[in-house]
Protein backbone atom coordinates (compact mmCIF):
# COMPACT_ATOMS: atom_id res chain seq x y z
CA UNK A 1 45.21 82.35 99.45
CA UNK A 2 47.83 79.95 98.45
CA UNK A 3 51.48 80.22 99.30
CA UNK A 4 52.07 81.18 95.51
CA UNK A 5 50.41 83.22 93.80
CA UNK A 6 51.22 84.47 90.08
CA UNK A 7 48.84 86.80 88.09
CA UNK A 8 49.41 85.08 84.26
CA UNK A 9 47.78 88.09 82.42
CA UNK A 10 48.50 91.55 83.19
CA UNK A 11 49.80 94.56 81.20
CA UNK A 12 52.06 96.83 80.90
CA UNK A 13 51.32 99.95 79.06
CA UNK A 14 54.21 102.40 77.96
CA UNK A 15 53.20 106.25 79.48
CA UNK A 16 53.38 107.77 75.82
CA UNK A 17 50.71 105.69 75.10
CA UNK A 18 48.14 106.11 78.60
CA UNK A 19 49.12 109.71 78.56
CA UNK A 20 46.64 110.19 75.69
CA UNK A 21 45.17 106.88 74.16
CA UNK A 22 43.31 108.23 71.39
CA UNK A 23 45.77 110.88 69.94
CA UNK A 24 48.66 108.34 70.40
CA UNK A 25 46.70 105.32 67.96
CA UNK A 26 45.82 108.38 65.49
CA UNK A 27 49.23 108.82 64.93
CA UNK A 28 50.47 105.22 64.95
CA UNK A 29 46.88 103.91 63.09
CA UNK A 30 45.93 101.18 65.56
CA UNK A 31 42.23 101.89 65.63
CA UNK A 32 41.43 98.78 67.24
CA UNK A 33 42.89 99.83 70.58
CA UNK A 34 41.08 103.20 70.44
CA UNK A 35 37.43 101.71 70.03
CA UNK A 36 38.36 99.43 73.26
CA UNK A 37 40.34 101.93 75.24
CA UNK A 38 39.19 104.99 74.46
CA UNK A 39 35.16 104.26 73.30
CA UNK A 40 33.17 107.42 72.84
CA UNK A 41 30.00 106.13 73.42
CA UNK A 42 30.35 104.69 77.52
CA UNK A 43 33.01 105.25 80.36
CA UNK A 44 36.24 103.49 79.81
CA UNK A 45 37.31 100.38 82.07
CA UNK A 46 40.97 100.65 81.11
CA UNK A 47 42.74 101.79 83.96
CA UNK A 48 46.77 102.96 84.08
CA UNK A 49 49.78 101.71 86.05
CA UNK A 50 53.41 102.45 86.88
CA UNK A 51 55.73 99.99 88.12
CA UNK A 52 55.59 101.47 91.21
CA UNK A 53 51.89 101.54 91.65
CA UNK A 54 51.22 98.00 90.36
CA UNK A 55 54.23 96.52 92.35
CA UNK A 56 51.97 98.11 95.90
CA UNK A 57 48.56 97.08 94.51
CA UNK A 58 50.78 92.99 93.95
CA UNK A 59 52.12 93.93 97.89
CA UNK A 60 48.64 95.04 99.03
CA UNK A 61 46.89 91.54 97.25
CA UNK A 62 49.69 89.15 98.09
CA UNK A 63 50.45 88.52 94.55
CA UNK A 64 54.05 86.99 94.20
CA UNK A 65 54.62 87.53 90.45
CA UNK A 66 53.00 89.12 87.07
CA UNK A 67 53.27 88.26 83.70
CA UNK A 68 53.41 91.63 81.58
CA UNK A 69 51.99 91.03 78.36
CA UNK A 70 52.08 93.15 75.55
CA UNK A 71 48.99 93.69 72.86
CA UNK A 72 47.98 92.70 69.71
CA UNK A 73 49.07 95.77 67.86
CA UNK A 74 48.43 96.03 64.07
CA UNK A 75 51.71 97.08 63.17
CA UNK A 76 55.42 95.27 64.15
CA UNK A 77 56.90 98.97 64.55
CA UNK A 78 54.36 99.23 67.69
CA UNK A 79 55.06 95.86 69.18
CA UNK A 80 59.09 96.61 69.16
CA UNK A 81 58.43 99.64 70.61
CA UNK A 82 55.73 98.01 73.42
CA UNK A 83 57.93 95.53 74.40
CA UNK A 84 60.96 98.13 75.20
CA UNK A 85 58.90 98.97 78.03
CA UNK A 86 57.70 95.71 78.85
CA UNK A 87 61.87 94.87 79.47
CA UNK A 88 62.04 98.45 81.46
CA UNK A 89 59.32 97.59 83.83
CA UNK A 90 61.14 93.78 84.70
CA UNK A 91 64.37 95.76 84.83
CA UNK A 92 62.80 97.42 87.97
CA UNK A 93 61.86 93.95 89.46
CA UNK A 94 63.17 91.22 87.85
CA UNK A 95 62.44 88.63 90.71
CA UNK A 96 58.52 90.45 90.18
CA UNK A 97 57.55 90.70 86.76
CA UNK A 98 57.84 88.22 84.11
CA UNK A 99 57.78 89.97 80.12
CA UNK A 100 55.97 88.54 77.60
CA UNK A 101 56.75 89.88 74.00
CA UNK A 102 53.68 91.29 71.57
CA UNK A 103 54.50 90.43 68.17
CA UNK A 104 53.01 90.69 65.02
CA UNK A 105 53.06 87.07 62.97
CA UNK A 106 52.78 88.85 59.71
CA UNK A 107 56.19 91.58 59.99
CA UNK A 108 59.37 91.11 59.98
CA UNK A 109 58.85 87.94 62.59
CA UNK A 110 62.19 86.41 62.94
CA UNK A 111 63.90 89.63 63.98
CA UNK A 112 61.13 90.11 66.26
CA UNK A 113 61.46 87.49 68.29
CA UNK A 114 65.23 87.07 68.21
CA UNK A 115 64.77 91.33 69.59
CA UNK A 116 62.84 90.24 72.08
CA UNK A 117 64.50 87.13 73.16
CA UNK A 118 67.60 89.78 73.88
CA UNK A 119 65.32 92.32 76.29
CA UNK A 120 65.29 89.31 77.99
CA UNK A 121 61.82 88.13 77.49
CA UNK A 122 60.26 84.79 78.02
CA UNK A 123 57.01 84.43 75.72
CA UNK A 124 54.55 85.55 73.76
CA UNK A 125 51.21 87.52 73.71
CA UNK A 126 48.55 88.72 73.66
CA UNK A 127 47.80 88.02 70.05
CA UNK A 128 44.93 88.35 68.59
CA UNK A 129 44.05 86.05 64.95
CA UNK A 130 41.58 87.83 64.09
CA UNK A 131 43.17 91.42 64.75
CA UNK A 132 46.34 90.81 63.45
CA UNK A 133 44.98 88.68 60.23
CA UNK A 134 47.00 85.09 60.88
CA UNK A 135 45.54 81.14 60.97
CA UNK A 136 46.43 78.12 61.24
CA UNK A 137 47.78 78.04 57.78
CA UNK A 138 49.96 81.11 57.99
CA UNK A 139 53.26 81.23 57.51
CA UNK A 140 53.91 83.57 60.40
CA UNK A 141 51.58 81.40 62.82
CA UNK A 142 54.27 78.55 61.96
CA UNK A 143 57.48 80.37 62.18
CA UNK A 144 56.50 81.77 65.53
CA UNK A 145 55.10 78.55 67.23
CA UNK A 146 58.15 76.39 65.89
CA UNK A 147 60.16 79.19 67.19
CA UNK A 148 58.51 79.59 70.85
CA UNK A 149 58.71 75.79 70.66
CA UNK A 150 62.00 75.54 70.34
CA UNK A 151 62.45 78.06 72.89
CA UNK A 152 60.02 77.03 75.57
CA UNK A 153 58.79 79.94 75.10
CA UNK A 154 54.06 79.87 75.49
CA UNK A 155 51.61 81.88 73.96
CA UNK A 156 48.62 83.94 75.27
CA UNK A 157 46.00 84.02 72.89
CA UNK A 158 43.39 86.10 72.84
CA UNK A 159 39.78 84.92 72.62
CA UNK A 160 36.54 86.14 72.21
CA UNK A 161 33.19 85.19 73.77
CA UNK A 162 30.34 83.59 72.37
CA UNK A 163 28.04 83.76 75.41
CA UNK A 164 27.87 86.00 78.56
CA UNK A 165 27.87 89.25 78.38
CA UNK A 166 29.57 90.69 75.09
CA UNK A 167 32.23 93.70 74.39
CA UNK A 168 30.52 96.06 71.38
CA UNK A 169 33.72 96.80 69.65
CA UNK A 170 35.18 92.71 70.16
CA UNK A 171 36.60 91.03 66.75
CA UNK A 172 35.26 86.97 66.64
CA UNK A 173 37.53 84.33 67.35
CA UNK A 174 35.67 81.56 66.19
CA UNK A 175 36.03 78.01 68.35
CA UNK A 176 37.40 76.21 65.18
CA UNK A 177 40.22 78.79 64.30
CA UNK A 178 41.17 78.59 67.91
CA UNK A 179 41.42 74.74 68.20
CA UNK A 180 43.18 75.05 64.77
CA UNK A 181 45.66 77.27 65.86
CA UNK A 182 46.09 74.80 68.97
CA UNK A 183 46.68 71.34 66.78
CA UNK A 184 48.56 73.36 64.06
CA UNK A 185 51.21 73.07 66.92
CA UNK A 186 50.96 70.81 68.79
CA UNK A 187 54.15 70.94 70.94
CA UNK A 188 53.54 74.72 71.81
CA UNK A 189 52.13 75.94 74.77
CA UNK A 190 49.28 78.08 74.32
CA UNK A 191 47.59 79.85 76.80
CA UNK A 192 43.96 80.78 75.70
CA UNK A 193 42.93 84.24 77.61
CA UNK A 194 39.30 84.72 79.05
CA UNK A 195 38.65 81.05 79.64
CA UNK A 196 39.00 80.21 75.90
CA UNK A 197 36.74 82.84 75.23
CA UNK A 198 33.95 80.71 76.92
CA UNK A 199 35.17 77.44 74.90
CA UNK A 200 35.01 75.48 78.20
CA UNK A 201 31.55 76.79 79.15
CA UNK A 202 28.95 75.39 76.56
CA UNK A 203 26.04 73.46 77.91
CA UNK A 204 26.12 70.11 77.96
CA UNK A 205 23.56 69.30 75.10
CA UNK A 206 26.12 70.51 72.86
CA UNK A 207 28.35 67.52 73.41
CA UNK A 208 32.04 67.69 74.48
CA UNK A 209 34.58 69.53 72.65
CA UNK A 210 38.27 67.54 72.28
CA UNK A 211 40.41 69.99 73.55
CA UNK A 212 43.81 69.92 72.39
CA UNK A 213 46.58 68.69 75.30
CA UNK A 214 48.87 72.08 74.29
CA UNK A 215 46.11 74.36 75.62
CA UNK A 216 45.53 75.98 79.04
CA UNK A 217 43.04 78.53 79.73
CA UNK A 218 43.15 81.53 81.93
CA UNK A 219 40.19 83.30 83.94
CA UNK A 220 41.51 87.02 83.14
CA UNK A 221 38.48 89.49 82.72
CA UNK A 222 36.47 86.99 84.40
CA UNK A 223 33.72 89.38 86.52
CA UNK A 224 33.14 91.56 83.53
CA UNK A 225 32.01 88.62 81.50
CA UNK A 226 30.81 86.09 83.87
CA UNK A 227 29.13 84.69 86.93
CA UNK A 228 31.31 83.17 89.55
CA UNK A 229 29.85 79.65 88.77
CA UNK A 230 32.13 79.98 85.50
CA UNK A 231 35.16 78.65 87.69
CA UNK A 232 34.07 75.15 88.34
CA UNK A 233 32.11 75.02 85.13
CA UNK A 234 35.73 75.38 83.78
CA UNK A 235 37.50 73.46 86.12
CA UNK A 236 34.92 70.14 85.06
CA UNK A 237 35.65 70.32 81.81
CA UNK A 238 39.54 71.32 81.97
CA UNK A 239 40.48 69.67 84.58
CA UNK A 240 42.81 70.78 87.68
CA UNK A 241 46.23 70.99 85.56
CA UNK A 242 44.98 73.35 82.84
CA UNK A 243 43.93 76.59 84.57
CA UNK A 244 45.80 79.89 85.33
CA UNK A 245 45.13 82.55 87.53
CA UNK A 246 44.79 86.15 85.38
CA UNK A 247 43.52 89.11 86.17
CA UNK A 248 43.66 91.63 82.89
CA UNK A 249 44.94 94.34 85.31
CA UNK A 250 45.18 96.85 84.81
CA UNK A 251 41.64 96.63 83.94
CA UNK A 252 38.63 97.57 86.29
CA UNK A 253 37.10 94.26 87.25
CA UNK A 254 34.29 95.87 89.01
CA UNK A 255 33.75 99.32 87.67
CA UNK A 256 30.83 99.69 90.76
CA UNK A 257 33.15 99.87 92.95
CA UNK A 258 36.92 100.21 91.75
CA UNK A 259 37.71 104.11 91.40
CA UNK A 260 41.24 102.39 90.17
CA UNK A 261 42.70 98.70 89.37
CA UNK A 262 43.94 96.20 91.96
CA UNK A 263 44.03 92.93 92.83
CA UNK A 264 41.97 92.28 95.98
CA UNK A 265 38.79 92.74 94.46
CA UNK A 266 39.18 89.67 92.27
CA UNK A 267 41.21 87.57 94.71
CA UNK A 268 38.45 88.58 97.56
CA UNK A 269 35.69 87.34 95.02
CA UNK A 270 37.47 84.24 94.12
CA UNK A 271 37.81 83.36 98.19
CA UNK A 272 33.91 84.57 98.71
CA UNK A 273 31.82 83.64 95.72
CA UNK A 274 33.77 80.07 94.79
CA UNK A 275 33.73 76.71 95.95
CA UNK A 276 36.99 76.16 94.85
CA UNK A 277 38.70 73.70 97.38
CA UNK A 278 41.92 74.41 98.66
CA UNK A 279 44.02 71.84 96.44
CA UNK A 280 42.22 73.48 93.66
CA UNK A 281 43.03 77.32 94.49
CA UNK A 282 46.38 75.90 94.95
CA UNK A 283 47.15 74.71 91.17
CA UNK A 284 44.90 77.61 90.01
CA UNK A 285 46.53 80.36 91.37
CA UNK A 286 50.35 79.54 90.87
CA UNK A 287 51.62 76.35 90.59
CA UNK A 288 50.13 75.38 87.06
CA UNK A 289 52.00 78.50 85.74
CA UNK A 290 55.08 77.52 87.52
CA UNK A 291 54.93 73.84 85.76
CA UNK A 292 54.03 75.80 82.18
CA UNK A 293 57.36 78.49 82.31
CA UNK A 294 59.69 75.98 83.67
C-alpha cells in the first residue's frame, strides 16, 4: 500500500442511535434510515463502531486517517445532534479522524454550519438531494455551497446507481440533478460517493459525459455494487487526479465473509483483484484527498 493512506468516507454513528436503530428513527421520524439499516425483509450489512474499535481495525489495515461523515438525516434537529458526536470521536484522535458535518440544506442552514464550523469541523456530507428534497435551484443548495466555498470547506454527495447491482429501499439521484448540483457551483468541491453513483461507468456507445472540473468521485461501497474492473473503468474516464479512496465503513463490504467491518478486506481486494499501477494506488489512496482538504 502507499505511504498514505486516508479512508475519505466512513461514519460515525452516535451509540443512542446503534443501540437500537429502529426504535431510535421511530421516535425521531427518519424512516429512511430504518428501511436501509434496519430492513425487515434480509440481514442487515450495517455494522457498529467505537472509536476505539475503528481506530484498531485503521491500525490493523494501515489506514493513516478517516473522514467521519455524518448522514443525510431528514430533520436539522438530528444532524446537530449527529455531528456532536462526530466532534467527540476527533476529540479522541484529532491527528486520526477528520469530521465532516451532516446538514440539512432546507433548516435553519446558516446556524448549522456556523455550529459546526465551531466543533471544529472541516466539511460537509453525506447529503442526499433526493432525501433531503434540495436542487440545483434551491436556496439552501446555494447558501451552503457559497458558504463551504468560502470556507474551503467540500461536499460528499450521495449518489445512487443506475447499473450494477441495486439497493431495494435506494431514492434516485438522477445523472442530470447531480451534474446540476456540480455546475450550480462551480468553485465548490464536491465529492460524489459510490463512484458518482456509476456516472463514470456507462458504456461507451452512450457517448462521453462532460464532467464538471469541481467533481471528484469516491469508490466507497464499491464490492457490494461492483466488479473490480469498475476501478480502471473509472480511472479512464476520470482521470488520475479525481479519485478518492472510501470505504463506507462501517459497512460490511463482504457480508460472506466479514462477521464485523474492517478495512483489510477492501484494501486486500484492491492489491489482489486490480491492475492499478503503483503511481495510480498512490494518488488514489491518499494524496488526491490531501490536495482536495488543503
Amino acid at each position: 500500500m502507499p505511504a498514505t493512506v486516508i479512508d475519505c468516507h466512513t461514519h460515525a454513528y452516535p451509540q443512542e442511535l446503534s443501540a437500537d436503530p429502529l426504535a431510535w428513527t421511530s421516535i425521531h421520524d427518519e424512516a429512511h434510515w430504518a428501511k436501509l439499516v434496519a430492513p425487515s425483509d434480509r440481514p442487515s450489512i450495517q455494522d457498529w463502531a467505537t472509536p476505539e474499535r475503528m481506530l484498531a481495525d485503521m491500525d490493523a489495515a494501515g489506514i493513516d486517517q478517516a473522514v467521519l461523515l455524518g448522514w443525510y438525516w431528514e430533520h436539522a434537529a438530528t444532524c446537530c445532534w449527529h455531528n456532536q458526536t462526530i466532534a467527540d470521536w476527533v476529540k479522541t484522535a484529532p491527528d486520526r479522524f477528520i469530521g465532516f458535518a451532516a446538514i440539512h440544506p432546507g433548516e435553519a442552514l446558516g446556524q448549522q454550519l456556523e455550529a459546526a464550523a465551531e466543533l471544529g469541523l472541516r466539511g460537509v456530507g453525506e447529503l442526499h438531494h433526493g432525501v433531503q428534497g434540495f436542487n440545483a435551484r434551491s436556496e439552501g443548495w446555494l447558501e451552503l455551497a457559497d458558504w463551504c466555498s468560502k470556507n474551503n470547506w467540500p461536499v460528499n454527495l450521495h449518489v445512487t446507481g443506475t447499473i450494477g447491482r441495486q439497493h431495494p429501499d435506494a431514492v434516485a439521484t438522477p445523472h442530470d440533478e447531480i451534474i446540476a448540483l456540480a455546475e450550480s457551483a462551480p468553485e465548490l468541491s464536491l465529492v460524489l460517493a459510490h463512484w458518482g453513483g456509476d456516472l463514470l461507468l456507462h458504456p461507451p456507445e452512450t457517448g462521453p459525459i462532460d464532467l464538471p472540473q469541481n467533481v471528484y468521485f469516491d469508490c466507497s461501497a464499491s464490492p457490494l455494487l461492483h466488479s473490480a474492473d469498475v476501478f480502471e473503468q473509472a480511472f479512464k474516464r476520470a482521470g488520475p487526479d479525481k479519485l478518492l479512496f472510501g470505504s463506507d465503513y462501517p459497512l460490511r463490504l463482504f457480508p460472506r465473509h466479514q462477521k464485523q467491518a474492517d478495512f483489510r478486506h477492501y484494501l486486500d481486494y484492491i492489491k489482489r483483484d486490480t491492475t492499478l499501477d503503483a503511481k495510480t494506488l498512490e494518488a488514489l489512496m491518499g494524496e488526491n484527498f490531501k490536495r482536495l482538504l488543503n
